[in-house]
C-alpha atoms as a PDB file:
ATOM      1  CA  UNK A   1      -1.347  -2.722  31.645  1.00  0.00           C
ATOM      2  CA  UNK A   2      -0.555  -2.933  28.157  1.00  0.00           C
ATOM      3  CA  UNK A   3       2.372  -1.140  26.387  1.00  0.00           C
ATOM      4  CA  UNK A   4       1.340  -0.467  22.698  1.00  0.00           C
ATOM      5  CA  UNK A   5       1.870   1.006  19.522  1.00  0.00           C
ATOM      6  CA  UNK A   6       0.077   2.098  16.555  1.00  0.00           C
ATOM      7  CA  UNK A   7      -1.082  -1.572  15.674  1.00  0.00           C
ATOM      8  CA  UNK A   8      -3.316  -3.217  18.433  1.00  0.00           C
ATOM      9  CA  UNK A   9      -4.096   0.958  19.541  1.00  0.00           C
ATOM     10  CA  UNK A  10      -5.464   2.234  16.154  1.00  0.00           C
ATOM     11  CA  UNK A  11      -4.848   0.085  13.071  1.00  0.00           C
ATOM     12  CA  UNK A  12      -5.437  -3.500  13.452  1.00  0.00           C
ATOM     13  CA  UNK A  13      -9.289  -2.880  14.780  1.00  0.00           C
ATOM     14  CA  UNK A  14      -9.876  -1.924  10.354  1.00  0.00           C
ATOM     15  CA  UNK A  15      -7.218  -4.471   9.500  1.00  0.00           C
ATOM     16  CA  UNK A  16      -8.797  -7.639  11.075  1.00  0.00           C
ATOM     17  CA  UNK A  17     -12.145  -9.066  10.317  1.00  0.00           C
ATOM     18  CA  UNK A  18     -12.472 -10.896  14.025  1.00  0.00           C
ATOM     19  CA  UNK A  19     -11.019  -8.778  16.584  1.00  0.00           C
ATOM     20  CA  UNK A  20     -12.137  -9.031  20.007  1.00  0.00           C
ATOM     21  CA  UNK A  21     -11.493  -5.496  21.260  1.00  0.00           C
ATOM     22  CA  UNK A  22     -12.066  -1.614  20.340  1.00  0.00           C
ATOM     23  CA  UNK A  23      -9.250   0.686  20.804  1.00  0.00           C
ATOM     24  CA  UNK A  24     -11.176   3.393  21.427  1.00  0.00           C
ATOM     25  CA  UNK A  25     -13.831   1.594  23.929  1.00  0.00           C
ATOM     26  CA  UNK A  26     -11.988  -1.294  25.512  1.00  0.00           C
ATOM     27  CA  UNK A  27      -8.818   0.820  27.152  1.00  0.00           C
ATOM     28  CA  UNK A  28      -8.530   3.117  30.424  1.00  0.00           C
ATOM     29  CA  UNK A  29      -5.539   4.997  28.581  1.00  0.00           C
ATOM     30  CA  UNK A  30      -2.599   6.466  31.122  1.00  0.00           C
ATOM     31  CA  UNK A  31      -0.506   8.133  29.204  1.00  0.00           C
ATOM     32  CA  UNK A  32       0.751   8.665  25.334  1.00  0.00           C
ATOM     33  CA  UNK A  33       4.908   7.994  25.395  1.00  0.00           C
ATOM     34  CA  UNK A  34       5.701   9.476  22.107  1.00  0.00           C
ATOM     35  CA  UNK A  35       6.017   8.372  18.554  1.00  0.00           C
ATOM     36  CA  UNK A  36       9.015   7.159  16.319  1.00  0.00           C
ATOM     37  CA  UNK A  37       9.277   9.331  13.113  1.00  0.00           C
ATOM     38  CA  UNK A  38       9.157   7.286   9.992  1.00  0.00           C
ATOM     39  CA  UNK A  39      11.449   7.497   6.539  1.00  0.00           C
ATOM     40  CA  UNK A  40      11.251   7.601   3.415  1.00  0.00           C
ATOM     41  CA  UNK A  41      14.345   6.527   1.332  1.00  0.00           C
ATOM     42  CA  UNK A  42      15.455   5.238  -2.163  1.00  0.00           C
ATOM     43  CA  UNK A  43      18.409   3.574  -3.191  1.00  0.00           C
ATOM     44  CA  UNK A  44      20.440   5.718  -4.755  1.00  0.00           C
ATOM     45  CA  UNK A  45      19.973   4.384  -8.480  1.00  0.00           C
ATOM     46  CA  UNK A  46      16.245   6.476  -8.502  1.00  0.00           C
ATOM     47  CA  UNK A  47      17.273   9.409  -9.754  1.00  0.00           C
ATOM     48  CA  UNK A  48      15.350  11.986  -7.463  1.00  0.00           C
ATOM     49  CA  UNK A  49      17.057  13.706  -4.524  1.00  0.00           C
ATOM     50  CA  UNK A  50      13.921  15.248  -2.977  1.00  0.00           C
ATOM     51  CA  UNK A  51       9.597  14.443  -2.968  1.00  0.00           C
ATOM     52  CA  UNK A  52       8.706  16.363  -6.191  1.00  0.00           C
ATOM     53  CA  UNK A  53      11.765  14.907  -8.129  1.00  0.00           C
ATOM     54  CA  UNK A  54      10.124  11.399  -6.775  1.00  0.00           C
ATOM     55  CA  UNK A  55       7.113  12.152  -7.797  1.00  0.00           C
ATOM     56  CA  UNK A  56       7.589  13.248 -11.215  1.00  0.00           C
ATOM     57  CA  UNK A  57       9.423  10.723 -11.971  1.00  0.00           C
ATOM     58  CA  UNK A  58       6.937   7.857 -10.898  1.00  0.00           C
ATOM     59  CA  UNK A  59       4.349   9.772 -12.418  1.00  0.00           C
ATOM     60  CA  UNK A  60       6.425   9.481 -15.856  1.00  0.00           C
ATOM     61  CA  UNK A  61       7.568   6.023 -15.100  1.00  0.00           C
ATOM     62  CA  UNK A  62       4.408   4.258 -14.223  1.00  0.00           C
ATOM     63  CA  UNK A  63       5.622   0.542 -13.990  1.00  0.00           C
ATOM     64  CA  UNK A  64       9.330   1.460 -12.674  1.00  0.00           C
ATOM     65  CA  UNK A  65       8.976   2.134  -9.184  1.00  0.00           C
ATOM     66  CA  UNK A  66       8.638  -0.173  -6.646  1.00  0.00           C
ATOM     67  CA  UNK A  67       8.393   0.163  -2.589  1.00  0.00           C
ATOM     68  CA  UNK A  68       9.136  -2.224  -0.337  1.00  0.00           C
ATOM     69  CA  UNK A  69       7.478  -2.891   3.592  1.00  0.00           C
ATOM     70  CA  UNK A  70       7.519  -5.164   6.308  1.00  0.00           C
ATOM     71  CA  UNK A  71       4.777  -6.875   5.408  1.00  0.00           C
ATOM     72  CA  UNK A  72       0.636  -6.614   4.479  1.00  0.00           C
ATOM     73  CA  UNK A  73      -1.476  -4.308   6.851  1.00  0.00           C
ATOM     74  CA  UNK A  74       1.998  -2.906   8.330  1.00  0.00           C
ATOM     75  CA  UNK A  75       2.740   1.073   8.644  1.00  0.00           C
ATOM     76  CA  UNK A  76       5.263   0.975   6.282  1.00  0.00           C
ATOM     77  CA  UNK A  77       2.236  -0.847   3.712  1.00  0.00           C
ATOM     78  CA  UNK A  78      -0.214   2.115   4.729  1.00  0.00           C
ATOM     79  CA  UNK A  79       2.285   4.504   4.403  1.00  0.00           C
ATOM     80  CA  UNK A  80       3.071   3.331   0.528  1.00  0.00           C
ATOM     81  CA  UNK A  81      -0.749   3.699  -0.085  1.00  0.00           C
ATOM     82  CA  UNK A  82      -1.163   7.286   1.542  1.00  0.00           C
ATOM     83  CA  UNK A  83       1.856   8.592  -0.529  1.00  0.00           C
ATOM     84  CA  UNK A  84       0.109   7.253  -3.460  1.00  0.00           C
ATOM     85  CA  UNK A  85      -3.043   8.387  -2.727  1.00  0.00           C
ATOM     86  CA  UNK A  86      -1.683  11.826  -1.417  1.00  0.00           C
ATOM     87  CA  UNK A  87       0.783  12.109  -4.868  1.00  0.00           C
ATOM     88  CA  UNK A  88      -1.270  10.993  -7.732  1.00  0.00           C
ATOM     89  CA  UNK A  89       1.349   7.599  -8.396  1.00  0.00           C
ATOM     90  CA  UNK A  90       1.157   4.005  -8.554  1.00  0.00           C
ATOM     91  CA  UNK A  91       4.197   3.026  -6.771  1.00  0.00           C
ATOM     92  CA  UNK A  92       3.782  -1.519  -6.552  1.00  0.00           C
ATOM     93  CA  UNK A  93       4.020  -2.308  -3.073  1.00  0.00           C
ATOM     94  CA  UNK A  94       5.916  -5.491  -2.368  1.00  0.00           C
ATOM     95  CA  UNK A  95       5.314  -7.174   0.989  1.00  0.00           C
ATOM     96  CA  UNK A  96       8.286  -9.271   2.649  1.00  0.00           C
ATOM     97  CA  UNK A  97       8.386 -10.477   5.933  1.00  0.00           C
ATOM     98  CA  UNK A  98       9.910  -8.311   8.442  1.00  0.00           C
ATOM     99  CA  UNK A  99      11.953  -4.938   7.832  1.00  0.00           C
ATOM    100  CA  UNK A 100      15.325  -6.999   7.464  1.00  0.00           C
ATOM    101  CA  UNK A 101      14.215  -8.818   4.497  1.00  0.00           C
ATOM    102  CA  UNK A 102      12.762  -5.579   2.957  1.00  0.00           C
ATOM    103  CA  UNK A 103      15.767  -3.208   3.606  1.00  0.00           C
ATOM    104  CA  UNK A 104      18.524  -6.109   2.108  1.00  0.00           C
ATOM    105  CA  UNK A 105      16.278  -5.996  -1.181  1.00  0.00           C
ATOM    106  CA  UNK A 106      16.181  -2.051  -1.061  1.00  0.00           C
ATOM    107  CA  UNK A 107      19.690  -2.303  -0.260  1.00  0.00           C
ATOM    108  CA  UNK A 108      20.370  -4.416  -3.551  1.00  0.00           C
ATOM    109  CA  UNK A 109      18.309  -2.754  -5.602  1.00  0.00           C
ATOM    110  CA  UNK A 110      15.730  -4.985  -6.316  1.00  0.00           C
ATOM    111  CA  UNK A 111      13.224  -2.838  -4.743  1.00  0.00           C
ATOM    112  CA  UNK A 112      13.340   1.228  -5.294  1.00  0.00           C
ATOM    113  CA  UNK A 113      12.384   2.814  -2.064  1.00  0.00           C
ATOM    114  CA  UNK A 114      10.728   2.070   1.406  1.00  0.00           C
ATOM    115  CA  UNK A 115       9.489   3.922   4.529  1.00  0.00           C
ATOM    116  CA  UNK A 116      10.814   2.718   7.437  1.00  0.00           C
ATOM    117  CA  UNK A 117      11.799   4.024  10.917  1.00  0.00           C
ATOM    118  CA  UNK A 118      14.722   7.039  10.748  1.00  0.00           C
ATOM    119  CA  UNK A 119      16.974   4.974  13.537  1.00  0.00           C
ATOM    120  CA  UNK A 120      17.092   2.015  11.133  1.00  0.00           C
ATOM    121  CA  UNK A 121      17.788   3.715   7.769  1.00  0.00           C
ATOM    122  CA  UNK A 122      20.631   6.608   9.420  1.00  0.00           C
ATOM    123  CA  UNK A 123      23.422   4.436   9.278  1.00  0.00           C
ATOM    124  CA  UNK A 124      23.087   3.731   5.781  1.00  0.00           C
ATOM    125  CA  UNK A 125      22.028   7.004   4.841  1.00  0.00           C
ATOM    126  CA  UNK A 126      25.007   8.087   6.530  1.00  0.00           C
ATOM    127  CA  UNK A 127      27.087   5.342   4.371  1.00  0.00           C
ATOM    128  CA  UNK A 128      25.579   6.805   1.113  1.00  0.00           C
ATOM    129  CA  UNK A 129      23.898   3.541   0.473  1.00  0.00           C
ATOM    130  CA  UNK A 130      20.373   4.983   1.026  1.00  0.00           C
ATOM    131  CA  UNK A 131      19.152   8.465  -0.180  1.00  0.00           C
ATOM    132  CA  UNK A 132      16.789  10.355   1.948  1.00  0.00           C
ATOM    133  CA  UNK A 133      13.521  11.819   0.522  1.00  0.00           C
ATOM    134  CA  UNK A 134      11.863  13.248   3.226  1.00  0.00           C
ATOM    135  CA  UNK A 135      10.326  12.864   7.060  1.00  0.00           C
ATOM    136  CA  UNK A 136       7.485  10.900   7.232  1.00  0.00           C
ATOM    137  CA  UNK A 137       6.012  12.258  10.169  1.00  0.00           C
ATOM    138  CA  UNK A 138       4.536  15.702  11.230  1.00  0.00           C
ATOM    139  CA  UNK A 139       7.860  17.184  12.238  1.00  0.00           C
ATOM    140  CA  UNK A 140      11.562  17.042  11.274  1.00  0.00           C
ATOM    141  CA  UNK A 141      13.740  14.923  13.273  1.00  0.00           C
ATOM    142  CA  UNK A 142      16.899  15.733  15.925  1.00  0.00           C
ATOM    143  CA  UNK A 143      18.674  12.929  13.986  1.00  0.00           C
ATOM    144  CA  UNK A 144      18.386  14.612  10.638  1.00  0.00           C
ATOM    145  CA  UNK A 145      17.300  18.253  11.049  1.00  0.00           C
ATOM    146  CA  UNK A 146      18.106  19.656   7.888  1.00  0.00           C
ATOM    147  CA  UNK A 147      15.959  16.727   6.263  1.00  0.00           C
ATOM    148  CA  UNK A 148      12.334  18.130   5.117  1.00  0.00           C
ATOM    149  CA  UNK A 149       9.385  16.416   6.119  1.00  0.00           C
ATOM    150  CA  UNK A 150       6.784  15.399   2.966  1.00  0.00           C
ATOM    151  CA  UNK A 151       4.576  17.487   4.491  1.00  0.00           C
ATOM    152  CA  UNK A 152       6.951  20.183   3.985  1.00  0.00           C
ATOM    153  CA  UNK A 153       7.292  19.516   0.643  1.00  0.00           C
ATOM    154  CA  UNK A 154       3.558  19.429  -0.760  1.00  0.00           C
ATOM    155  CA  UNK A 155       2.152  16.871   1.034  1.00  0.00           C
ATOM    156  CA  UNK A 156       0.011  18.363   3.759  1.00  0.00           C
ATOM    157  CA  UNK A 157      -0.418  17.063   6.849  1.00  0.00           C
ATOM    158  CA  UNK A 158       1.145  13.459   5.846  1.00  0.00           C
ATOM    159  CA  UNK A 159       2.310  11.304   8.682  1.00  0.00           C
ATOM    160  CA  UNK A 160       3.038   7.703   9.409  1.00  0.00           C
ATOM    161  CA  UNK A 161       4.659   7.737  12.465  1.00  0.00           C
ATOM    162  CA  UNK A 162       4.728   4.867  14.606  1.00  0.00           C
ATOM    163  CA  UNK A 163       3.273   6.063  18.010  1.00  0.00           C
ATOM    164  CA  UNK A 164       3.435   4.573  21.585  1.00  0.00           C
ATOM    165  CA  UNK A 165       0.853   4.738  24.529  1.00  0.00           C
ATOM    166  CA  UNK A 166      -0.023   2.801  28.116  1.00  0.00           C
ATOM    167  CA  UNK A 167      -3.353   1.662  28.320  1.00  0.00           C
ATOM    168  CA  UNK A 168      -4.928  -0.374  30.776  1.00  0.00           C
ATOM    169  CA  UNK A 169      -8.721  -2.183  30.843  1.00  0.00           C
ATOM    170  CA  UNK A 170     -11.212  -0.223  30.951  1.00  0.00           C
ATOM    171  CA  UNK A 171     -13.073  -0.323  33.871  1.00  0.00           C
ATOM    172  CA  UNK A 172      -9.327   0.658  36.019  1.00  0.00           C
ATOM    173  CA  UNK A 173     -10.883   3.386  38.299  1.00  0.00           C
ATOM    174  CA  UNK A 174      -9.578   7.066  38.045  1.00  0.00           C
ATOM    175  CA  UNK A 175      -7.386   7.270  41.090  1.00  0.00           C
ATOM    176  CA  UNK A 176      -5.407   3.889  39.690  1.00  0.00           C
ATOM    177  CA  UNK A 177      -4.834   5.426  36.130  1.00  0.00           C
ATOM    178  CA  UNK A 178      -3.953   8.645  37.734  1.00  0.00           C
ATOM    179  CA  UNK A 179      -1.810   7.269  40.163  1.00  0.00           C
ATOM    180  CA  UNK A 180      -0.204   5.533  37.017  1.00  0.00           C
ATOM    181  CA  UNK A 181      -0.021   8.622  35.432  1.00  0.00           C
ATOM    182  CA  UNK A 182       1.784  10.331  37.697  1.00  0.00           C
ATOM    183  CA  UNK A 183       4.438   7.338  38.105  1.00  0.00           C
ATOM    184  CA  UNK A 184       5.139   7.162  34.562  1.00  0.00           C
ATOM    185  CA  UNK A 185       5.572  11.271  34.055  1.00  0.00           C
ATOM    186  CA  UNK A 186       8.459  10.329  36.828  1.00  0.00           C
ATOM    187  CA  UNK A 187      10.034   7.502  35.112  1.00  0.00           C
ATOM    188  CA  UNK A 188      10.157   9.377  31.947  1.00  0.00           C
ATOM    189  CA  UNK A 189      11.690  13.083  33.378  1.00  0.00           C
ATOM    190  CA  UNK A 190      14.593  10.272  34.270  1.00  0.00           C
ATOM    191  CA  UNK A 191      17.429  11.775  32.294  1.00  0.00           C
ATOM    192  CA  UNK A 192      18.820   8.361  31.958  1.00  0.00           C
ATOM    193  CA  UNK A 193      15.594   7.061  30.611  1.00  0.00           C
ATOM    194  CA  UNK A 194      14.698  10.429  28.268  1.00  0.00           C
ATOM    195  CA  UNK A 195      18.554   9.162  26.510  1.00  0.00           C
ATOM    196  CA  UNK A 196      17.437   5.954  25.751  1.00  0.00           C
ATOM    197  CA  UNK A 197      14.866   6.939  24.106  1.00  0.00           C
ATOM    198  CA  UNK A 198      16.344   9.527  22.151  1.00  0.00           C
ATOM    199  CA  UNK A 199      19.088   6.920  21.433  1.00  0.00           C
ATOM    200  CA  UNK A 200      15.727   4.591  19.831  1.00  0.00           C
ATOM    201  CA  UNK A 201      14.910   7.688  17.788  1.00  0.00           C
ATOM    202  CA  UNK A 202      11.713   8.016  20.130  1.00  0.00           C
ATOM    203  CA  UNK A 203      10.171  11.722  20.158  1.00  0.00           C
ATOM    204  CA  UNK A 204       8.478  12.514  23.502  1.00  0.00           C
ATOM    205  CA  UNK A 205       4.739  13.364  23.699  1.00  0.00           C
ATOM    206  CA  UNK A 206       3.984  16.618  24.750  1.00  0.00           C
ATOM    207  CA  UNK A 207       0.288  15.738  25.853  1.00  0.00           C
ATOM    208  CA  UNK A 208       0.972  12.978  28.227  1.00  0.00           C
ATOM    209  CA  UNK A 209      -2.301  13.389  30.008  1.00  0.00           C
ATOM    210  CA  UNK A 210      -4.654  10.048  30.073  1.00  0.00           C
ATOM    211  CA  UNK A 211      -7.043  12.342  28.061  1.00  0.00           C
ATOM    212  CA  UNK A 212      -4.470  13.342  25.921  1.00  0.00           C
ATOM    213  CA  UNK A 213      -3.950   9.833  24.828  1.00  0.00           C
ATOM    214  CA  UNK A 214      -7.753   8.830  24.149  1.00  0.00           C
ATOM    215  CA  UNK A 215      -7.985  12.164  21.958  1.00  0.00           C
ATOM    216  CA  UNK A 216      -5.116  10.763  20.091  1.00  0.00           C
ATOM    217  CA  UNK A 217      -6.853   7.495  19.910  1.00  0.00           C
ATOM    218  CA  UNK A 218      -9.903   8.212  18.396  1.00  0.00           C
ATOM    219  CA  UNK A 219      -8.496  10.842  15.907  1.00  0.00           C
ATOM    220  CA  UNK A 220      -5.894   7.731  14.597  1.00  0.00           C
ATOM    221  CA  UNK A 221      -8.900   5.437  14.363  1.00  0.00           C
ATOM    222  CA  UNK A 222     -10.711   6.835  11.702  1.00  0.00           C
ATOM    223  CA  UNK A 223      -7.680   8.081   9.546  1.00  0.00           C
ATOM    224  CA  UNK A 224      -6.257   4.679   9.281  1.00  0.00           C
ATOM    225  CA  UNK A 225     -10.106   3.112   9.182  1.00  0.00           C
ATOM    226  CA  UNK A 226     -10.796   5.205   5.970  1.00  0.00           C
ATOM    227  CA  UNK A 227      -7.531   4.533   4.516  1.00  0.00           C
ATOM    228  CA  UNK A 228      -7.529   0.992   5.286  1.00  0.00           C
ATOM    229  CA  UNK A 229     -11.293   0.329   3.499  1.00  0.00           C
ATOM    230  CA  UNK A 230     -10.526   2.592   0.396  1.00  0.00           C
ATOM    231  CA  UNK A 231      -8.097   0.496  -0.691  1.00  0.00           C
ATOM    232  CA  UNK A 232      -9.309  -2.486   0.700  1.00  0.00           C
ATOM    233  CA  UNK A 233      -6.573  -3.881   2.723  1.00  0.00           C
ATOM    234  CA  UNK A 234      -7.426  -6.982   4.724  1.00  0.00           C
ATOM    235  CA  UNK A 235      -5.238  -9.306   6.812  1.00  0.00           C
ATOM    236  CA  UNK A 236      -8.086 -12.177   7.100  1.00  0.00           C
END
């Protein structure tokens, strides 16, 4: 069985040339585990404390803005060219490699804002050395409730969470990936387990039926396919 995210389960299959699976074809999917809600944050020299300050300001300050991600072809890359697509900017993406590289920079200043996940960026929201913008993802968060999501504020129906699902190969017969099913649904009513993932910033899946998970599947697909080709992101 494979645990997976958003990557090898929905985004890589548009991202890679030569890939040698289909997310939607190649998987007997068990069960969808939840999804990590997503960030977005400046440092606190951009002078906009909420989405529409953001945005008017990029809009009047073409070349000034900056955002900052993990790396080419990664959600926090995507999630730079949605917002831009979704707000009329230009925002320059500027790749490093990994999230520890990119947050120092935004941390310095040298870059103005990045989306990243809400359990990295608390504590220095908390420290007042990141400003908060706004949730991405479709709901608000338990760690910051009184945060808006984008969505919320004018951008309908934006979200780049991170999401996490079981899969196994596709031929597993029905008892086995119910019988899987069934085992995980147990493992995660664990109270002990349902706190560490709260504690990782995870938000449960409400659907955790193994259709529940292939609908999810094949709706994330296409989004990210269409995004991915518009603005012709490639990795090889």
């Amino acid at each position: 069985i494979l645990f997976g995210t958003s990557g090898p389960l929905a985004i890589n299959v548009s991202l890679y040339k030569k890939q040698n699976y289909n997310p939607e074809t190649s998987f007997a999917p068990i069960i969808r585990i939840g999804h990590l809600p997503n960030i977005l944050v400046v440092n606190p020299s951009v002078p906009a404390n909420n989405m529409q300050e953001l945005i008017a300001y990029a809009q009047k300050n073409p070349d000034k803005l900056s955002y900052a991600s993990s790396g080419n072809g990664a959600s926090s890359h995507l999630a730079g060219i949605l917002f831009n697509r979704m707000a009329g900017t230009k925002i320059m993406h500027i790749p490093y490699k990994g999230t520890g590289p990119a947050l120092n920079d935004l941390l310095g200043g040298q870059v103005s804002m990045s989306f990243t996940d809400i359990l990295t960026a608390l504590p220095y929201i908390k420290a007042g050395k990141l400003r908060a913008i706004g949730l991405a993802s479709a709901q608000r968060s338990d760690a910051l409730p009184e945060l808006p999501t984008l969505s919320e504020q004018g951008l309908k129906g934006y979200d780049v969470s991170v999401f996490f699902g079981i899969v196994a190969p596709k031929d597993t017969p029905a008892d086995v990936v119910n019988t899987l099913n069934q085992a995980f649904k147990t493992a995660l009513s664990d109270p002990a387990i349902e706190q560490t993932l709260r504690m990782q910033g995870i938000v449960e899946a409400q659907d955790k039926t193994p259709q529940g998970l292939s609908t999810f599947i094949t709706t994330e697909v296409p989004k990210w396919r269409e995004l991915i080709q518009s603005a012709n992101v490639s990795i090889d």
